[in-house]
C-alpha atoms as a PDB file:
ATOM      1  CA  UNK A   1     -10.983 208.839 135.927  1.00  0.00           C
ATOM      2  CA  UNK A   2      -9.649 212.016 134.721  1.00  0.00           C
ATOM      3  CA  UNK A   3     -12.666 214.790 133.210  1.00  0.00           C
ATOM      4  CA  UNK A   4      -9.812 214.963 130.209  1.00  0.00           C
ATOM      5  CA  UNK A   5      -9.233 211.546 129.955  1.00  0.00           C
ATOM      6  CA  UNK A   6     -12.921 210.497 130.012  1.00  0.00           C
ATOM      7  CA  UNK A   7     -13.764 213.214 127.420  1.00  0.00           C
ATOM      8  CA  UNK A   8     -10.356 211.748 125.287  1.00  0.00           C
ATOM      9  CA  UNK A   9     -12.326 207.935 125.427  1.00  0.00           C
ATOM     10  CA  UNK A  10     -15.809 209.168 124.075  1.00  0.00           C
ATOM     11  CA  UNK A  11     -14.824 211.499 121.595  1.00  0.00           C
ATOM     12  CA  UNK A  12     -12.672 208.039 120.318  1.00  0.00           C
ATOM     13  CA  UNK A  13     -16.128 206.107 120.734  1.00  0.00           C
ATOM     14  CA  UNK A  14     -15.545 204.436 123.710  1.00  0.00           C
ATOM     15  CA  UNK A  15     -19.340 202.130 124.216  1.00  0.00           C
ATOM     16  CA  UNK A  16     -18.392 201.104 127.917  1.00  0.00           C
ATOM     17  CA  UNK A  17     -16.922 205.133 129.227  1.00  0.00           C
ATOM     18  CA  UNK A  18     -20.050 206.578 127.452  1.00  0.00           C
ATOM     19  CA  UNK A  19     -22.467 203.642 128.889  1.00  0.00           C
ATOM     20  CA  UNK A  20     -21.215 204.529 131.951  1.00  0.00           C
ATOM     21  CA  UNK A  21     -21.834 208.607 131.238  1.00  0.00           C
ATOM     22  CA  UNK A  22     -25.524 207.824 130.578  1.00  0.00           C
ATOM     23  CA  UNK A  23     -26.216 205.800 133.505  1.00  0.00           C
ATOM     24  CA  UNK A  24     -25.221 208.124 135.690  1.00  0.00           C
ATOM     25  CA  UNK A  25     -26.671 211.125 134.530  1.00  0.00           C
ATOM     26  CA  UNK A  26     -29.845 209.149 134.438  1.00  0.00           C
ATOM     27  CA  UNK A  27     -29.407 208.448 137.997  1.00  0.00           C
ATOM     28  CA  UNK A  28     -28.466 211.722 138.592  1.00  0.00           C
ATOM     29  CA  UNK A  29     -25.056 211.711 140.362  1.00  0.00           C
ATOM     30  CA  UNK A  30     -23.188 215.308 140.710  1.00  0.00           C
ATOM     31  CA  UNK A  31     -20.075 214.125 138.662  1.00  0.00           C
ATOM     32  CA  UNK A  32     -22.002 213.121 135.851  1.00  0.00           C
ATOM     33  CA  UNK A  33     -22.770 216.569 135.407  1.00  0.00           C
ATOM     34  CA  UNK A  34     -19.700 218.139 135.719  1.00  0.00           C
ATOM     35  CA  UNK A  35     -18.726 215.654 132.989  1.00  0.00           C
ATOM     36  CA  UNK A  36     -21.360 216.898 130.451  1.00  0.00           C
ATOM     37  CA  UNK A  37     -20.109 220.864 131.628  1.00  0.00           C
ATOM     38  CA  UNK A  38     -17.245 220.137 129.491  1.00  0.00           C
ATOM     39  CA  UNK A  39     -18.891 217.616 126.948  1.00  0.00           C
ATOM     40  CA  UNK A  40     -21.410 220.039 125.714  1.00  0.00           C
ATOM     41  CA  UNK A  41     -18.639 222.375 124.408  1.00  0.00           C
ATOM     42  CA  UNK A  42     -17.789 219.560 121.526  1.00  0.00           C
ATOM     43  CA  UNK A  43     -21.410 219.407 120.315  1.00  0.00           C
ATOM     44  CA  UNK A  44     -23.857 220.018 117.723  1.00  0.00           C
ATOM     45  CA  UNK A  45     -22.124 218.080 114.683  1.00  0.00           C
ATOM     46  CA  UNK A  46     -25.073 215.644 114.813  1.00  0.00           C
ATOM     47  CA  UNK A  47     -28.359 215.072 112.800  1.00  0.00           C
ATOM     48  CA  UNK A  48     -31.358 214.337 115.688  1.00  0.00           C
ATOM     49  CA  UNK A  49     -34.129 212.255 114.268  1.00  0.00           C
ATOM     50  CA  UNK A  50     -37.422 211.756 116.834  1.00  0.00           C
ATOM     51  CA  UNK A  51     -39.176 209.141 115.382  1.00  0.00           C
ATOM     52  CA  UNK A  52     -42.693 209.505 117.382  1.00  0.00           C
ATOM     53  CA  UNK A  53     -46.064 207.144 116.735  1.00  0.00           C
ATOM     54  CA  UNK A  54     -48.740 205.314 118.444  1.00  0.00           C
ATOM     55  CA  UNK A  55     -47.495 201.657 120.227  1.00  0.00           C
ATOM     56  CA  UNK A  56     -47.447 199.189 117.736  1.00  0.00           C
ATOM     57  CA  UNK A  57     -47.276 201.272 114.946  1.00  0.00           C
ATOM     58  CA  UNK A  58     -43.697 199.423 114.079  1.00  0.00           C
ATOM     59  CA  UNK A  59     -40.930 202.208 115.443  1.00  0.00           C
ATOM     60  CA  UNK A  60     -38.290 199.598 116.579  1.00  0.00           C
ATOM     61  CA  UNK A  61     -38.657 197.763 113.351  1.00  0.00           C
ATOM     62  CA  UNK A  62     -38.435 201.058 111.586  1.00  0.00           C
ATOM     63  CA  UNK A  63     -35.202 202.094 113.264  1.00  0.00           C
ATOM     64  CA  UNK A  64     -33.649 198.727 113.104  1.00  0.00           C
ATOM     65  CA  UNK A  65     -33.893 199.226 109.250  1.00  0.00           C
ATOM     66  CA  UNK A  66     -32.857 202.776 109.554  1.00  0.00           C
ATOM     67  CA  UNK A  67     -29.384 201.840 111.061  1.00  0.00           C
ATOM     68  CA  UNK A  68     -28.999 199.000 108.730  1.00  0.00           C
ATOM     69  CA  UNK A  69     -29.480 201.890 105.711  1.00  0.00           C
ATOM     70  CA  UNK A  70     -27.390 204.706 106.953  1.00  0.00           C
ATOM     71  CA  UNK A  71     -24.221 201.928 108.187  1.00  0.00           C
ATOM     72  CA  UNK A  72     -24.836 200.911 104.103  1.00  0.00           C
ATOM     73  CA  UNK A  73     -23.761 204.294 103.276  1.00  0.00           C
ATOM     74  CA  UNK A  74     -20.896 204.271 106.062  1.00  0.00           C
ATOM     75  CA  UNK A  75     -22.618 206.607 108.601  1.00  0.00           C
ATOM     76  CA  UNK A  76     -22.563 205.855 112.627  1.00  0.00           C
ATOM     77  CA  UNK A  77     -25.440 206.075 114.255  1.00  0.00           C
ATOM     78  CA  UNK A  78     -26.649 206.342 118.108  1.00  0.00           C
ATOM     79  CA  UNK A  79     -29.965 205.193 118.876  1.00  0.00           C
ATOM     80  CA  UNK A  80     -31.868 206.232 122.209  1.00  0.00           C
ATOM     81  CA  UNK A  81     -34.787 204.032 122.847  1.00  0.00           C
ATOM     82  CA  UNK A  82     -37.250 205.629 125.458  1.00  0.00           C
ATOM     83  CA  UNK A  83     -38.992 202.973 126.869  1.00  0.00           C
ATOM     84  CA  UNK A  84     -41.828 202.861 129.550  1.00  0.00           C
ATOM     85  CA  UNK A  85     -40.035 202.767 133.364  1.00  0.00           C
ATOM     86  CA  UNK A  86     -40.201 199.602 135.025  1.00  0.00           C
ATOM     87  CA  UNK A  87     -42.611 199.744 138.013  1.00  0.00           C
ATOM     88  CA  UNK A  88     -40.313 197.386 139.800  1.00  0.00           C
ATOM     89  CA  UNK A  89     -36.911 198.981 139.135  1.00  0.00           C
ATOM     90  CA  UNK A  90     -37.655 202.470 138.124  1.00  0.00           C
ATOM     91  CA  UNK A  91     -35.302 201.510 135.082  1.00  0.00           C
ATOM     92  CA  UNK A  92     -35.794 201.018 131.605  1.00  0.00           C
ATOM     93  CA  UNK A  93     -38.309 198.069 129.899  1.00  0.00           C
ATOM     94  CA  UNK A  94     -35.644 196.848 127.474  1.00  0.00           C
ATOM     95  CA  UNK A  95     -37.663 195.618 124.482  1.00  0.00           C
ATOM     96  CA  UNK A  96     -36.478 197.705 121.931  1.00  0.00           C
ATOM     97  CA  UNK A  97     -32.421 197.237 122.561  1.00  0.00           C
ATOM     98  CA  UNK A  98     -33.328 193.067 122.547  1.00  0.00           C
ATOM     99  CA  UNK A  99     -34.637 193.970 119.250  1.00  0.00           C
ATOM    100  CA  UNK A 100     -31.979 195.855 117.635  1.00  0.00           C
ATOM    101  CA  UNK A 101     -29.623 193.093 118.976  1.00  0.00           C
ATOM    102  CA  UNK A 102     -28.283 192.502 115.329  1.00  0.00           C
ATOM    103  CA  UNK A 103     -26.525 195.784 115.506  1.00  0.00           C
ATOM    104  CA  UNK A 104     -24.904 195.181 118.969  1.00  0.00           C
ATOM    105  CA  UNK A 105     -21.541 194.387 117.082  1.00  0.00           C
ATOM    106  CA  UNK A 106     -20.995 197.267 115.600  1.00  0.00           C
ATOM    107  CA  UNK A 107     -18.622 199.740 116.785  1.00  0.00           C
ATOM    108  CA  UNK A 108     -20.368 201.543 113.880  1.00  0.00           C
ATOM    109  CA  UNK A 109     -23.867 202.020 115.772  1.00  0.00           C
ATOM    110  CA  UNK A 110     -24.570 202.589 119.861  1.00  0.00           C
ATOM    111  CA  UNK A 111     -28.233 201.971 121.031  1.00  0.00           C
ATOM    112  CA  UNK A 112     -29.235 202.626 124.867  1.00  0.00           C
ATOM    113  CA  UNK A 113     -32.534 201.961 126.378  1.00  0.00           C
ATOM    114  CA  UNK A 114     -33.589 205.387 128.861  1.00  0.00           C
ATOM    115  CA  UNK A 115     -36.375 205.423 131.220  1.00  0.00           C
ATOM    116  CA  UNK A 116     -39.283 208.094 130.890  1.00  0.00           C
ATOM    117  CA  UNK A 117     -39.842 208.128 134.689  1.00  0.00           C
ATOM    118  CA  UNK A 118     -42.909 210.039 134.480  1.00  0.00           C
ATOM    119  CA  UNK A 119     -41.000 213.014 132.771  1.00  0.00           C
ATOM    120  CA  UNK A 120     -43.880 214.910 130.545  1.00  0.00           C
ATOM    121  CA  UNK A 121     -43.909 214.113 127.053  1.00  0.00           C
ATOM    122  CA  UNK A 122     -42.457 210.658 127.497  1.00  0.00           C
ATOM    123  CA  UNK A 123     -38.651 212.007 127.527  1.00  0.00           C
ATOM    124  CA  UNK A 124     -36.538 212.309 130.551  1.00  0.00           C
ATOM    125  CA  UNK A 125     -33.833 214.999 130.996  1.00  0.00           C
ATOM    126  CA  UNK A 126     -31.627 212.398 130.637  1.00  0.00           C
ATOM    127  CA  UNK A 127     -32.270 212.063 126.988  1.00  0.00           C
ATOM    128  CA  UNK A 128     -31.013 215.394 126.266  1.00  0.00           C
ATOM    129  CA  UNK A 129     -27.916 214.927 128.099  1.00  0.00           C
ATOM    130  CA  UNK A 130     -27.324 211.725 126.379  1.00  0.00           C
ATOM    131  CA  UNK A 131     -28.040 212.988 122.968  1.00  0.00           C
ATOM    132  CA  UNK A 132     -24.717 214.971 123.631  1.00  0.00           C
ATOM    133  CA  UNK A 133     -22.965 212.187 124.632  1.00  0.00           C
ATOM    134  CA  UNK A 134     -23.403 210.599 121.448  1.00  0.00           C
ATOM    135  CA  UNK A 135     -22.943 213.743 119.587  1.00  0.00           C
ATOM    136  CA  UNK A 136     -19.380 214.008 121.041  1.00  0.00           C
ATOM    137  CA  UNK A 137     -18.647 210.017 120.499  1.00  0.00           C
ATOM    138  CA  UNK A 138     -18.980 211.490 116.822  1.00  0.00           C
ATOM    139  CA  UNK A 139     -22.111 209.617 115.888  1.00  0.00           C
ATOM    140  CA  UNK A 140     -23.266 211.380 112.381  1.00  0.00           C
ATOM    141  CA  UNK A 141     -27.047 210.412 112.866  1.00  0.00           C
ATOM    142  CA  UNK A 142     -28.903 210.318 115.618  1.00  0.00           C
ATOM    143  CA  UNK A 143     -32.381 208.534 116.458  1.00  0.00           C
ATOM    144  CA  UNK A 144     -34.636 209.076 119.610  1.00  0.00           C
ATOM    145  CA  UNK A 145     -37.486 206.409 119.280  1.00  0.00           C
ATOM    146  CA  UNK A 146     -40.016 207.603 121.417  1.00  0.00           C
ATOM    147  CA  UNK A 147     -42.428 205.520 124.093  1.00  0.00           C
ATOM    148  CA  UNK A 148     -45.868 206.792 121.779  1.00  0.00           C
ATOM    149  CA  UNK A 149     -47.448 207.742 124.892  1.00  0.00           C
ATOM    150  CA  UNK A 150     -50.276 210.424 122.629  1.00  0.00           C
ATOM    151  CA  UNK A 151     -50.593 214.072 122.355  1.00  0.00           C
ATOM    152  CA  UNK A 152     -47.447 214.729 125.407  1.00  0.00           C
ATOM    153  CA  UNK A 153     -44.966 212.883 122.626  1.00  0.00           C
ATOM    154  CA  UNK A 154     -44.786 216.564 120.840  1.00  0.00           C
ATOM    155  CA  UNK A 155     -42.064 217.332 123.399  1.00  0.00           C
ATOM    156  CA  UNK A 156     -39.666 215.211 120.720  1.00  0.00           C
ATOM    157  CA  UNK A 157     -39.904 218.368 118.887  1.00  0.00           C
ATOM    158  CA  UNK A 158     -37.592 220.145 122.004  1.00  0.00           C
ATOM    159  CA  UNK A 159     -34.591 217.710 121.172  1.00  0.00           C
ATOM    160  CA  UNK A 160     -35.026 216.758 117.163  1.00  0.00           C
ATOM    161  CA  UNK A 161     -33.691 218.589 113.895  1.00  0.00           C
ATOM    162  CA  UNK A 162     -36.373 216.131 111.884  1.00  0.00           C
ATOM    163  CA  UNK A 163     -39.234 214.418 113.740  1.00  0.00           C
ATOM    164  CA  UNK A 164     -41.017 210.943 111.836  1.00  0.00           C
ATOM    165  CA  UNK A 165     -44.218 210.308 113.249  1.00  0.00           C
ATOM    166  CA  UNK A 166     -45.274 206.750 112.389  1.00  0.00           C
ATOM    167  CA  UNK A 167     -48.747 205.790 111.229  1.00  0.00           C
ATOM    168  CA  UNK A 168     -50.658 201.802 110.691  1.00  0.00           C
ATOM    169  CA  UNK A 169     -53.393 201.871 108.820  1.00  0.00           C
ATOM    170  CA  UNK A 170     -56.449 200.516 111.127  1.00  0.00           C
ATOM    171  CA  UNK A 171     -55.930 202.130 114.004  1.00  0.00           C
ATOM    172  CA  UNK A 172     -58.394 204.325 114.802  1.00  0.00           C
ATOM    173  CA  UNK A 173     -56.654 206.289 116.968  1.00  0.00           C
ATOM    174  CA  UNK A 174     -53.721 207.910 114.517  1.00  0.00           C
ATOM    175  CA  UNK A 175     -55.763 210.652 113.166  1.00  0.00           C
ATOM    176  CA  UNK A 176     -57.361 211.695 116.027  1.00  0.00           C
ATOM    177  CA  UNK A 177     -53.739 211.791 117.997  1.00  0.00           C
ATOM    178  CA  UNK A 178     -52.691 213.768 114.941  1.00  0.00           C
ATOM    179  CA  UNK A 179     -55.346 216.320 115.638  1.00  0.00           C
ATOM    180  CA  UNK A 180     -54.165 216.494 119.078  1.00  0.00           C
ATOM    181  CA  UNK A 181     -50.982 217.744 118.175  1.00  0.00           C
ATOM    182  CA  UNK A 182     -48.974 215.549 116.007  1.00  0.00           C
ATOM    183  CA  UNK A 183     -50.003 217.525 112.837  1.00  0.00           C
ATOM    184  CA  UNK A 184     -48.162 220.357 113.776  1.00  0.00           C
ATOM    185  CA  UNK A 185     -44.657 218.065 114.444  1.00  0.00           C
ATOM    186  CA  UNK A 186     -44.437 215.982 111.846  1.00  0.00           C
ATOM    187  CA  UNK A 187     -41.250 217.251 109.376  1.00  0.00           C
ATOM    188  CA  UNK A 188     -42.205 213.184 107.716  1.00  0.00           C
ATOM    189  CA  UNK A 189     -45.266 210.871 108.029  1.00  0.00           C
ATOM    190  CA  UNK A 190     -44.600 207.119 107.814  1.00  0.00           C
ATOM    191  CA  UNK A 191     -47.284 205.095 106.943  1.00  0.00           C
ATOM    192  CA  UNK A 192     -45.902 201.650 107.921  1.00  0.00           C
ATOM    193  CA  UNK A 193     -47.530 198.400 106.804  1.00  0.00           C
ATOM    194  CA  UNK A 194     -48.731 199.704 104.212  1.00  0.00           C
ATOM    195  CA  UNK A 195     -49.719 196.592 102.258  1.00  0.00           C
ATOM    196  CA  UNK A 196     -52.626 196.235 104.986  1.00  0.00           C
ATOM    197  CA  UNK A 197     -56.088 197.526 104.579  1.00  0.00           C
ATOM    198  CA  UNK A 198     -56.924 201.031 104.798  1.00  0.00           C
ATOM    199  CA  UNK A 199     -53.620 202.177 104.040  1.00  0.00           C
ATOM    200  CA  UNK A 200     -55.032 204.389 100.922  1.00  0.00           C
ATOM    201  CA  UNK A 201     -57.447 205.824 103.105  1.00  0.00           C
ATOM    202  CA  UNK A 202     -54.983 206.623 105.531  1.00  0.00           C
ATOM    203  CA  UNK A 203     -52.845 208.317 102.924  1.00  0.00           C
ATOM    204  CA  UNK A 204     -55.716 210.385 102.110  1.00  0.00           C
ATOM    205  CA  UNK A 205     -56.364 211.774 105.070  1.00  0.00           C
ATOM    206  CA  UNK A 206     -53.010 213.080 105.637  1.00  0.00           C
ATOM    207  CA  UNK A 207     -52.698 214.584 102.210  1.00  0.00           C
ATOM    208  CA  UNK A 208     -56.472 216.308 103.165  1.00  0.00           C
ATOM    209  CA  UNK A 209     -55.105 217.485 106.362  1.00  0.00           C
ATOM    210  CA  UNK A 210     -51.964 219.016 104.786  1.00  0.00           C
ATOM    211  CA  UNK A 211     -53.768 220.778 101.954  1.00  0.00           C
ATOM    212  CA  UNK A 212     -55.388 222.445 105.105  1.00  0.00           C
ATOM    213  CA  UNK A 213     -52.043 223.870 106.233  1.00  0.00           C
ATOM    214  CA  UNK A 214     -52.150 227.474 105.565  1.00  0.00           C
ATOM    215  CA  UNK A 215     -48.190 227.496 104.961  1.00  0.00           C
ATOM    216  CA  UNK A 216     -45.585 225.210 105.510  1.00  0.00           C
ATOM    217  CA  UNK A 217     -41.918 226.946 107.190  1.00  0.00           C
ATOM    218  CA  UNK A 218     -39.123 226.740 104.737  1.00  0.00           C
ATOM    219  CA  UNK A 219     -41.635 225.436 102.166  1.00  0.00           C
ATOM    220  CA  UNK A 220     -41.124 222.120 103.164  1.00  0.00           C
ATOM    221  CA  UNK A 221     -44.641 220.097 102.777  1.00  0.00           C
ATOM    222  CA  UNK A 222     -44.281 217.096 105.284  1.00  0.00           C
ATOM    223  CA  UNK A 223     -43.771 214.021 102.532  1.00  0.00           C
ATOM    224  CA  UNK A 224     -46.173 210.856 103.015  1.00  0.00           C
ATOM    225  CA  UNK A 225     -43.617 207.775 102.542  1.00  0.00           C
ATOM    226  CA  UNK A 226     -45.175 204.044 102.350  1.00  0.00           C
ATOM    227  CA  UNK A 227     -43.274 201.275 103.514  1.00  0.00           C
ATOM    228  CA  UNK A 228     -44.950 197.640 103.441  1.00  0.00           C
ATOM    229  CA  UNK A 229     -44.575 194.167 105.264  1.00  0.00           C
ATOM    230  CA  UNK A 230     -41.175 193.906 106.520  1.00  0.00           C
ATOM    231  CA  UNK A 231     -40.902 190.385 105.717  1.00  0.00           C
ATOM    232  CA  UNK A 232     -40.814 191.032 101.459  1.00  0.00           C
ATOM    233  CA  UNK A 233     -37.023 191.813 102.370  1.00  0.00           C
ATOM    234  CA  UNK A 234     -36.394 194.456  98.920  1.00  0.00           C
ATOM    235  CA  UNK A 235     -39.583 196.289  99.035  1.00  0.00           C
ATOM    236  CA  UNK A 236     -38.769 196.904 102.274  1.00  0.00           C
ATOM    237  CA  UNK A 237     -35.753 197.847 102.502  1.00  0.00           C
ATOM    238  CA  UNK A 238     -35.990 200.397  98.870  1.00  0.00           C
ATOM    239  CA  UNK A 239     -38.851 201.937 101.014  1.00  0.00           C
ATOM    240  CA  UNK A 240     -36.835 202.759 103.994  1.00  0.00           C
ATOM    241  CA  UNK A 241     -33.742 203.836 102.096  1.00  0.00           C
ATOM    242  CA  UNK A 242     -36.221 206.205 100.672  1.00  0.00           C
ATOM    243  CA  UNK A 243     -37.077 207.454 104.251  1.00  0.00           C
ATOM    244  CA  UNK A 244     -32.996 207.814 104.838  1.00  0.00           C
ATOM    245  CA  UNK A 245     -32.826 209.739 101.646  1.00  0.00           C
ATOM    246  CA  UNK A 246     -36.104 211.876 102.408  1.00  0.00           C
ATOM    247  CA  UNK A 247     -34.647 212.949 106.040  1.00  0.00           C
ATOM    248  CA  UNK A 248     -31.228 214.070 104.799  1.00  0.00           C
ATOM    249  CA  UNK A 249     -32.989 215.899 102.236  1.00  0.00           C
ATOM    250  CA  UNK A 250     -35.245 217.412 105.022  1.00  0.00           C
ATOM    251  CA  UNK A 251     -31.931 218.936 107.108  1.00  0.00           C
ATOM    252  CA  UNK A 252     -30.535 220.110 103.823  1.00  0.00           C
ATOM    253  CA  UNK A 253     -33.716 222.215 103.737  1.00  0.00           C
ATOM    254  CA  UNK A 254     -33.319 223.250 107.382  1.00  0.00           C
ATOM    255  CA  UNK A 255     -29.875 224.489 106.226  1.00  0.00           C
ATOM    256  CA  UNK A 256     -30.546 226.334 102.983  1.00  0.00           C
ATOM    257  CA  UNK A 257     -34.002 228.338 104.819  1.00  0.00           C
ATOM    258  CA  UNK A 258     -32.187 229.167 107.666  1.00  0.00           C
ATOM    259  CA  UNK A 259     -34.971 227.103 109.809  1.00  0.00           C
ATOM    260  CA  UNK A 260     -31.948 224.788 111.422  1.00  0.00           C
ATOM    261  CA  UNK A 261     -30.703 227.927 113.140  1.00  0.00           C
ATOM    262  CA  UNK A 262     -34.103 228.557 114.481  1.00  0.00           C
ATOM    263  CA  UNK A 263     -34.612 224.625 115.896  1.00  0.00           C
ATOM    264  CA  UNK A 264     -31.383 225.009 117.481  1.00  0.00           C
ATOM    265  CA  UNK A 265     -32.125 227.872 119.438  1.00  0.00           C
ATOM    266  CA  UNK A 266     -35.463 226.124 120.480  1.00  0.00           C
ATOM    267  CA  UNK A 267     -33.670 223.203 121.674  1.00  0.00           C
ATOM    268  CA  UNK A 268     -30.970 225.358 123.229  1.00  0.00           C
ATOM    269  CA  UNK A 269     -33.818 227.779 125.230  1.00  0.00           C
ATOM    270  CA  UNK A 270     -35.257 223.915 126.426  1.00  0.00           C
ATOM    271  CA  UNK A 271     -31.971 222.970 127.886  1.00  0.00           C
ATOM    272  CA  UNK A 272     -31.702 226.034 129.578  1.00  0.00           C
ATOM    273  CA  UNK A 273     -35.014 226.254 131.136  1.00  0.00           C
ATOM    274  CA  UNK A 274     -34.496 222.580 132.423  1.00  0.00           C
ATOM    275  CA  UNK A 275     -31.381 223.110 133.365  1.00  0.00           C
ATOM    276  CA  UNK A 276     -32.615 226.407 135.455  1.00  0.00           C
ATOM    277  CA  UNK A 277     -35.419 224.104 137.095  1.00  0.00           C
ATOM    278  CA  UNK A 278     -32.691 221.449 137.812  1.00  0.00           C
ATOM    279  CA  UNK A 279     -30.374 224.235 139.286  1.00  0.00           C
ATOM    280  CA  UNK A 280     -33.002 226.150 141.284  1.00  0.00           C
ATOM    281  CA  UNK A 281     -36.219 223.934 141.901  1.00  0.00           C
ATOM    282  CA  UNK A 282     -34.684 220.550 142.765  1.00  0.00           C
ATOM    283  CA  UNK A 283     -32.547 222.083 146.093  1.00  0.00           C
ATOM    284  CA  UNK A 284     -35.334 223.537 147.503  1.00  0.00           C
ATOM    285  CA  UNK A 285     -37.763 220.440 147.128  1.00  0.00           C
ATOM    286  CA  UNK A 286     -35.069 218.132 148.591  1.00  0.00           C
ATOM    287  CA  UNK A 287     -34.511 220.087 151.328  1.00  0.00           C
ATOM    288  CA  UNK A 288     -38.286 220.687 152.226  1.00  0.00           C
ATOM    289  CA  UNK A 289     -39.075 216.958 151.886  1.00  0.00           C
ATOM    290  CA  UNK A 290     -36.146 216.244 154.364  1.00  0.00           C
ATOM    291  CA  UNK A 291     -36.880 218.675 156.341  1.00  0.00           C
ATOM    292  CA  UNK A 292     -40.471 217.494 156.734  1.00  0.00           C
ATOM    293  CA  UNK A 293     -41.988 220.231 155.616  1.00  0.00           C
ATOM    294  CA  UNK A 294     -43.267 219.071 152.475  1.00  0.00           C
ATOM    295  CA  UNK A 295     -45.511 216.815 154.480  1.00  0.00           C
ATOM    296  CA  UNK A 296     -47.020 219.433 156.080  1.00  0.00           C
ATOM    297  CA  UNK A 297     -47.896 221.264 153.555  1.00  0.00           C
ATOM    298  CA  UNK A 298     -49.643 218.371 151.696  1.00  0.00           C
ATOM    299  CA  UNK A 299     -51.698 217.547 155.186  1.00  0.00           C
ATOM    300  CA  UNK A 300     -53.125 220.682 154.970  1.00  0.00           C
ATOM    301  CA  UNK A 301     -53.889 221.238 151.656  1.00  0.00           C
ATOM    302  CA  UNK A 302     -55.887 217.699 152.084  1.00  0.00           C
ATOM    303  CA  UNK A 303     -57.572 219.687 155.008  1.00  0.00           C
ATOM    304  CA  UNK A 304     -58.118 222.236 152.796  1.00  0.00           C
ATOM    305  CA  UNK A 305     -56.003 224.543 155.368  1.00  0.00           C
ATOM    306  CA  UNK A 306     -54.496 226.260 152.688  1.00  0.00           C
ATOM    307  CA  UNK A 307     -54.097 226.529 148.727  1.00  0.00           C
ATOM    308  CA  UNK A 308     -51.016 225.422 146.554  1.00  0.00           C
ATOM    309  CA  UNK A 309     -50.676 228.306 144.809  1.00  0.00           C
ATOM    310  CA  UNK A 310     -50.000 230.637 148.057  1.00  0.00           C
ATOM    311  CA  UNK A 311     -47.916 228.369 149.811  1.00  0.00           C
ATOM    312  CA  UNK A 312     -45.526 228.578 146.130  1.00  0.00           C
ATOM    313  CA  UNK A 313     -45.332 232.123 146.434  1.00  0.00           C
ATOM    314  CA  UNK A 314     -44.502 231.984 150.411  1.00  0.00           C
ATOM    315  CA  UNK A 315     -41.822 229.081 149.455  1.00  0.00           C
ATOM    316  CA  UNK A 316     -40.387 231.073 147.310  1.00  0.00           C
ATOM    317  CA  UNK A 317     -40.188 234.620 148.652  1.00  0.00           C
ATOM    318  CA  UNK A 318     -38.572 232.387 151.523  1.00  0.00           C
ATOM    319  CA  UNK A 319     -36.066 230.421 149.092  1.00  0.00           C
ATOM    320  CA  UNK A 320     -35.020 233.406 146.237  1.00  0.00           C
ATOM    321  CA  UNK A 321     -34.431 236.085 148.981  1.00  0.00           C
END
């Protein structure tokens, strides 16, 4: 296929052209990127919401509602679901797209599964690229549901306008993560299942933490937003169409301080630097793994024959003459 005729089918929201895109820029294949080259021009049109929390805290329910409320208001919406790599496959777990099934449908809403593959903070390159993808298929909103794997998830900051971090009430575990780093991320908390016990305290907390903050950028003071058992269907759904409304009103913010301009050139200086490591480290460990020499190096920094840091610096002189 053409590089102009493949751009032509998912700028008109072609699912199988753009599936295709994804999967191979996952699996790294030189085309791919010389497809995204030319993609990446017709970006930046779309709102990027990380939605970030501790496992079980509810996400995939969350988002599944989230679609449901922005389609009500006639948005599209692309949802990347960053689930734990198989062991077996080295591909994505695909819980949370068997979840979101409902939506599979409509030409309205694209959801794709991704594969952290070890990458820090739970997010593989490839969710970068394919937040681009989506961008270009014209997709107003959207969401990257994170894996929750603790105090690494803060790299959803690098690729999000607004980041949700998700809270339960009775797990020990949320305020401490939020002291490890999710304090400073959070643009929205989420306090989901809220009609359990300990909910109250748990809003209390956060509002004691944030009356901590010395200043909040823009003036924007992180909102606390309740939202109760799933299954009382109104309550519910009034709760997250409050969370829809609260993170529109959050990039209006962005846009009217001057702070979107800021989080943009973040996520652009990200892209670069990964893009600079993909360019300039990844040749040079392929080739010293094939060549062998990789091995060597390891035996003898098991024998203690040498140290990691000078054998960098002598790979390197050698590599950027």
């Amino acid at each position: 296929m053409e590089e102009s005729e493949q751009l032509k089918k998912i700028k008109a929201g072609d699912v199988r052209t753009a599936s295709r895109l994804i999967r191979n820029l996952e699996d790294e294949i030189p085309e791919a990127k010389n497809a995204l080259k030319r993609i990446f021009l017709h970006t930046g049109k779309a709102h990027v919401v990380g939605i970030t929390g501790s496992p079980g805290a509810g996400k995939s329910t969350l988002v599944d509602a989230l679609i449901t409320s922005y389609r009500k208001k006639g948005d599209t919406v692309g949802v990347l679901a960053v689930d734990p790599t198989s062991p077996f496959t080295g591909g994505a777990i695909l819980g949370d797209r068997i979840r979101m099934q409902k939506h599979a449908e409509d030409s309205g809403v694209f959801v794709r599964s991704l594969a952290t593959r070890g990458a820090l903070g739970g997010l593989s390159k490839a969710v970068g690229d394919a937040v681009h993808v989506l961008d270009v298929m014209g997709k107003n909103l959207i969401l990257i549901e994170t894996v929750g794997a603790g105090q690494q998830e803060v790299d959803i900051i690098n690729h999000s306008h607004t980041v949700i971090v998700v809270l339960v009430p009775g797990m020990g575990d949320d305020i401490q993560a939020i002291k490890a780093g999710m304090m400073e991320i959070a643009d929205i908390f989420v306090i989901n299942k809220a009609d359990r016990d300990g909910a109250n305290k748990l809003y209390n907390e956060l509002v004691a933490m944030l009356n901590m903050a010395h200043e909040f950028p823009g003036g924007w003071r992180p909102p606390i937003i309740k939202i109760g058992n799933c299954f009382d269907a109104v309550s519910f759904a009034q709760s997250v169409d409050k969370l829809a409304a609260t993170v529109a009103d959050h990039y209006r913010c962005l846009e009217e301080t001057g702070l979107l301009g800021d989080r943009m050139k973040r996520k652009a200086m990200v892209e670069l630097g990964e893009s600079l490591r993909d360019a300039i480290l990844s040749p040079i460990l392929k080739e010293m793994t094939q060549s062998g020499e990789m091995d060597l190096f390891v035996e003898k920094l098991l024998k203690k024959e040498a140290d990691p840091y000078t054998i960098a610096e002598e790979a390197a002189r050698r590599y950027l003459k």
